[in-house]
N, C-alpha and C. Protein backbone atom coordinates (compact mmCIF):
# COMPACT_ATOMS: atom_id res chain seq x y z
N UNK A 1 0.81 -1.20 0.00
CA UNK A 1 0.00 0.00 0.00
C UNK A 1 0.85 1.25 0.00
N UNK A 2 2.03 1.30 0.67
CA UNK A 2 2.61 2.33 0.69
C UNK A 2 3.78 2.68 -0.79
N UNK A 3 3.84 1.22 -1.58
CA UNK A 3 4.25 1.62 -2.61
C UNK A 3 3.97 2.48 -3.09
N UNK A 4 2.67 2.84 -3.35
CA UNK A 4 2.08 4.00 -4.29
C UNK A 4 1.95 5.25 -4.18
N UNK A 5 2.42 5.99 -2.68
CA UNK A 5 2.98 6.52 -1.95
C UNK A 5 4.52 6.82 -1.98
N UNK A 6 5.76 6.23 -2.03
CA UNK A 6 6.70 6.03 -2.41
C UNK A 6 6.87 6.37 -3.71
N UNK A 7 6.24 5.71 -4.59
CA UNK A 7 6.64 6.04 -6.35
C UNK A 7 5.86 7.63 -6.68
N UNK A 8 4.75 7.92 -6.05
CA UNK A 8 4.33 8.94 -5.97
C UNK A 8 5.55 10.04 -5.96
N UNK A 9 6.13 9.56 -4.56
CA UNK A 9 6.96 10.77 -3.89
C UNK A 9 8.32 10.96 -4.77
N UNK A 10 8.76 10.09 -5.30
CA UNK A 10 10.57 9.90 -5.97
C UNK A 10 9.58 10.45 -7.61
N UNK A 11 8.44 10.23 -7.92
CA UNK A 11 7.71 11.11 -9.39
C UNK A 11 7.33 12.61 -9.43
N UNK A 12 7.54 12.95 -7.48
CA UNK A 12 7.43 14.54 -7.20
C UNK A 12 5.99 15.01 -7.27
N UNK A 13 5.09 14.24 -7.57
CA UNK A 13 3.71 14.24 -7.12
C UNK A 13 3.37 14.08 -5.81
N UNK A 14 3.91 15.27 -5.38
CA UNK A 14 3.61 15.46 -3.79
C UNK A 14 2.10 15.75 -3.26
N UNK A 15 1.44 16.62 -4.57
CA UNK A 15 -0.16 16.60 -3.78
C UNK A 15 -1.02 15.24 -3.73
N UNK A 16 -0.81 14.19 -4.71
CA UNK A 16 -1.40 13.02 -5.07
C UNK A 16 -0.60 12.55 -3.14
N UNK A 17 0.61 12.28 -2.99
CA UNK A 17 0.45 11.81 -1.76
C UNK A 17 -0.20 12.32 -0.72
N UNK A 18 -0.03 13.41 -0.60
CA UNK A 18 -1.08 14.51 0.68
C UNK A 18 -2.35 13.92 0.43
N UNK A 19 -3.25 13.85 -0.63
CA UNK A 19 -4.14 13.71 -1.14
C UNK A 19 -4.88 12.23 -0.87
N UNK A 20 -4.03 11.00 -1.02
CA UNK A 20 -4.20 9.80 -0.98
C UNK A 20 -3.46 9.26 0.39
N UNK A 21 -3.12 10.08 1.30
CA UNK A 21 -2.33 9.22 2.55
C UNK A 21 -3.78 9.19 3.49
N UNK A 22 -4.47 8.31 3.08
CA UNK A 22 -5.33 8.33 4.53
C UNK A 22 -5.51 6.52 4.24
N UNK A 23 -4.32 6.16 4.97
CA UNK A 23 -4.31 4.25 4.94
C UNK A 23 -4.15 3.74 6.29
N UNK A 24 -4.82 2.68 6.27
CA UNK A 24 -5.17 2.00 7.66
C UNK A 24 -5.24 1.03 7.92
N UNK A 25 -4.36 0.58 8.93
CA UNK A 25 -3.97 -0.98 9.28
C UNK A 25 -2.60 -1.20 9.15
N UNK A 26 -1.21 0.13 9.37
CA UNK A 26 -0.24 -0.15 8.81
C UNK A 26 -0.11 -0.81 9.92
N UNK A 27 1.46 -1.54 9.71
CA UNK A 27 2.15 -1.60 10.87
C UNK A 27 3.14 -0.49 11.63
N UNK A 28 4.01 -0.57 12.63
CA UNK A 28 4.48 0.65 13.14
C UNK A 28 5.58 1.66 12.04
N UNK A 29 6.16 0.26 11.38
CA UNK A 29 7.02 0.78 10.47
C UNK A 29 6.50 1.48 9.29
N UNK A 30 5.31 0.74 9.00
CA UNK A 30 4.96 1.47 7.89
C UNK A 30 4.07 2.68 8.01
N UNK A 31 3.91 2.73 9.35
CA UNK A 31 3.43 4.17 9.75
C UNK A 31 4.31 5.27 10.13
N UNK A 32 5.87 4.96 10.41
CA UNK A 32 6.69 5.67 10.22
C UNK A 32 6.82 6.20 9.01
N UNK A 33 6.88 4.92 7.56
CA UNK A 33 7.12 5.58 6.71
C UNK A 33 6.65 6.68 5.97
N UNK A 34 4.67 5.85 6.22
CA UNK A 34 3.79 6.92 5.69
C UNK A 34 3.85 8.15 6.21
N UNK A 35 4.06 8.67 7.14
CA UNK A 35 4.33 9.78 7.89
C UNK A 35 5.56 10.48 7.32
N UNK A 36 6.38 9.61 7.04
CA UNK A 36 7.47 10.39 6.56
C UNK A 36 7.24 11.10 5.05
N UNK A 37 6.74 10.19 4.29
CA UNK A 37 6.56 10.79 2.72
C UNK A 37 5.53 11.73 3.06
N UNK A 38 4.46 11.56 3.75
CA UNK A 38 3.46 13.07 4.45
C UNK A 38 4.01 14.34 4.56
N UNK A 39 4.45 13.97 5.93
CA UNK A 39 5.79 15.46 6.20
C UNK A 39 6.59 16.17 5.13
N UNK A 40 7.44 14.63 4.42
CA UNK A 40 8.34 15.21 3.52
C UNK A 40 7.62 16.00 1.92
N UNK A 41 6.17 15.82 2.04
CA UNK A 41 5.75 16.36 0.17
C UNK A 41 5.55 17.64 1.35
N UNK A 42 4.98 17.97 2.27
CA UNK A 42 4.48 19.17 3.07
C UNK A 42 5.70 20.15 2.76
N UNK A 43 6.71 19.51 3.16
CA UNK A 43 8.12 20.66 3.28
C UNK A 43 8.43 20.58 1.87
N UNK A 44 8.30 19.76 0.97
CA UNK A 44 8.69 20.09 -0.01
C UNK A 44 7.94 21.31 -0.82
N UNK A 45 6.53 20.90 -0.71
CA UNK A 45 5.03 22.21 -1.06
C UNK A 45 5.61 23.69 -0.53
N UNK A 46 6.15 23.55 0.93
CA UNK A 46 6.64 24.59 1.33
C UNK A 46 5.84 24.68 2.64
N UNK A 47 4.65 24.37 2.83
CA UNK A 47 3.69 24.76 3.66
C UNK A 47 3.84 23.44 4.46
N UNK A 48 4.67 24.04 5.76
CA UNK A 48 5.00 22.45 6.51
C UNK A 48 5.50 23.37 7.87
N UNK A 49 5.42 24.47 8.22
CA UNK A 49 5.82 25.05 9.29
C UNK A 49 4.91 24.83 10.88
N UNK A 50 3.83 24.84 10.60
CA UNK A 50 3.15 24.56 11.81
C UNK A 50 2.59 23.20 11.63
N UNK A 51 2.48 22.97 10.60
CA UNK A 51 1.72 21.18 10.55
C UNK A 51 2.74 20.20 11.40
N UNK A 52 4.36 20.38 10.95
CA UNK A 52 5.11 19.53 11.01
C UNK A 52 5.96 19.69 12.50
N UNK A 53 5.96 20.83 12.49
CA UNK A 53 6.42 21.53 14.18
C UNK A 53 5.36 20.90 15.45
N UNK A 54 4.17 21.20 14.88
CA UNK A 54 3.17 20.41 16.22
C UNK A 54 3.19 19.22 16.24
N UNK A 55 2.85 18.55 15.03
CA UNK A 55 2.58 17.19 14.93
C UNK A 55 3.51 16.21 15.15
N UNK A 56 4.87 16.43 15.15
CA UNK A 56 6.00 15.21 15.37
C UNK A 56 6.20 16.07 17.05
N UNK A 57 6.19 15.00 17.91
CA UNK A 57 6.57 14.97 19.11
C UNK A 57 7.57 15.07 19.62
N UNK A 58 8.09 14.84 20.76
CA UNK A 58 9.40 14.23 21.06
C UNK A 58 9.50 12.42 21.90
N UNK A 59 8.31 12.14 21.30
CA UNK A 59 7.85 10.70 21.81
C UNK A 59 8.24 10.12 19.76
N UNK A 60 8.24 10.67 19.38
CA UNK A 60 8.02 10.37 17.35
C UNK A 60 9.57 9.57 17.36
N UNK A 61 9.48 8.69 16.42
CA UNK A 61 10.73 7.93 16.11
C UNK A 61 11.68 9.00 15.23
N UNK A 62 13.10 8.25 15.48
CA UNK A 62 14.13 9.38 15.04
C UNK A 62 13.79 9.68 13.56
N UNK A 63 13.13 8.54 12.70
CA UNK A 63 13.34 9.36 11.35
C UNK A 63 12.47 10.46 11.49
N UNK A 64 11.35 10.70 12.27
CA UNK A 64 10.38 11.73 11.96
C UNK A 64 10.75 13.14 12.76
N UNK A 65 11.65 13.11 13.74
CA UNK A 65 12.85 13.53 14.23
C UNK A 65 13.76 14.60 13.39
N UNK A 66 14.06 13.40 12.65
CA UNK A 66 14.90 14.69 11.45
C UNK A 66 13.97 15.18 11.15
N UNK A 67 12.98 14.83 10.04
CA UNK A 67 12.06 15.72 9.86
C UNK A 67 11.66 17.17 10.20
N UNK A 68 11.96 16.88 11.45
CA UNK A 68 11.51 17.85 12.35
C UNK A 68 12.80 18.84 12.63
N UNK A 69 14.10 18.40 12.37
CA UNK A 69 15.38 19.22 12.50
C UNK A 69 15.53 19.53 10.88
N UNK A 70 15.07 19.16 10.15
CA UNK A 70 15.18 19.93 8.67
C UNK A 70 14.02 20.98 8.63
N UNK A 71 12.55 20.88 9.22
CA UNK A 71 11.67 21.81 9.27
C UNK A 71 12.53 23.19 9.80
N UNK A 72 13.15 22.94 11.51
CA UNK A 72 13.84 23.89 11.99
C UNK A 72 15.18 24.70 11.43
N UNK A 73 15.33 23.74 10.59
CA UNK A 73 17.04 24.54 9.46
C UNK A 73 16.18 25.05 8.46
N UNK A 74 15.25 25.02 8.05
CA UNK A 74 14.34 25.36 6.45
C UNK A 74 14.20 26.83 7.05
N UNK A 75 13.33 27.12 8.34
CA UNK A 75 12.79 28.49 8.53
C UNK A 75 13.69 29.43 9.62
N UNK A 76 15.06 29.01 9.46
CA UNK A 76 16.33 29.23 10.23
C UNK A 76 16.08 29.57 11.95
N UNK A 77 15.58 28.31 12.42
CA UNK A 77 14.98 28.32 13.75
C UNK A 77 15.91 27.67 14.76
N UNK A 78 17.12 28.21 14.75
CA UNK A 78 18.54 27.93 15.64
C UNK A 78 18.71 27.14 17.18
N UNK A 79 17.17 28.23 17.69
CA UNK A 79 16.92 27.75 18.88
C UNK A 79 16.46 26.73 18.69
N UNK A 80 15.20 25.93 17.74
CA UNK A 80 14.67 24.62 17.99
C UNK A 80 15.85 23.65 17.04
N UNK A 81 16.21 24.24 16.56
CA UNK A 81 17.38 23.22 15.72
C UNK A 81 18.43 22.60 16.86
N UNK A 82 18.79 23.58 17.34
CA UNK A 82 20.08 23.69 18.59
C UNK A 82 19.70 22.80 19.85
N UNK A 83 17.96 23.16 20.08
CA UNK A 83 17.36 22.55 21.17
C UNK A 83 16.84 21.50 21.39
N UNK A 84 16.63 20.59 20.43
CA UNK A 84 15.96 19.23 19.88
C UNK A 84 17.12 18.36 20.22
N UNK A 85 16.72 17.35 21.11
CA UNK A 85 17.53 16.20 21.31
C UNK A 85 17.40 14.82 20.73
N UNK A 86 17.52 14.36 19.87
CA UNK A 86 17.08 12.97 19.65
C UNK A 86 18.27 11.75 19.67
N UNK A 87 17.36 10.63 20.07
CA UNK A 87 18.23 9.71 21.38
C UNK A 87 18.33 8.56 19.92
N UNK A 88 19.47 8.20 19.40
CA UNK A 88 19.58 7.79 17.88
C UNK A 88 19.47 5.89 18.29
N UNK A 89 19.85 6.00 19.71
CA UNK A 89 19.88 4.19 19.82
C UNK A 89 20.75 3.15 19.40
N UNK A 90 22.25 3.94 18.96
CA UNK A 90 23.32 3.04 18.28
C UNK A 90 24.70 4.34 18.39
N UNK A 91 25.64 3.99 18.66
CA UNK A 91 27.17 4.40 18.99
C UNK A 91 27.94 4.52 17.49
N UNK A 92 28.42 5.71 17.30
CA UNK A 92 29.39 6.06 16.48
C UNK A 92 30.49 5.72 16.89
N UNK A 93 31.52 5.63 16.45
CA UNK A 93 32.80 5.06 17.32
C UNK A 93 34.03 5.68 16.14
């Protein structure tokens, strides 16, 4: 289901995904993902400043995370860029 969503998004038909993301029964992952191609056509449209700022938490998994630290570098928001902690769950070394 989320294929069509995906090929949508890499074809740059970002309103067809906005448009068609209302799917149900994912699993967690694939509700990460759908969320992610969501967010990501929003910021791409441009119009993703308060949708994407409220709506990802700090309970939201790290990919939706970035999300949320590219929203804050897009509208040069230093303090929430600077201030956002996310806990990645694996060691650089």
């Amino acid at each position: 289901r989320l294929f069509s969503l995906g090929n949508s998004f890499y074809l740059k038909t970002y309103w067809d995904i906005i448009n068609k993301s209302d799917i149900s029964n994912l699993s967690p992952d694939g509700t990460v993902e759908h969320d992610f191609l969501v967010y990501r056509s929003y910021i791409t449209l441009s119009s993703y400043q308060i949708l994407v700022i409220n709506e990802i938490d700090s309970s939201a998994s790290t990919t939706l995370q970035a999300v949320k630290l590219l929203v804050f570098y897009l509208i040069g928001d230093k303090v929430g860029f600077f201030g956002t902690q996310i806990e990645f769950g694996w060691t650089c070394f």
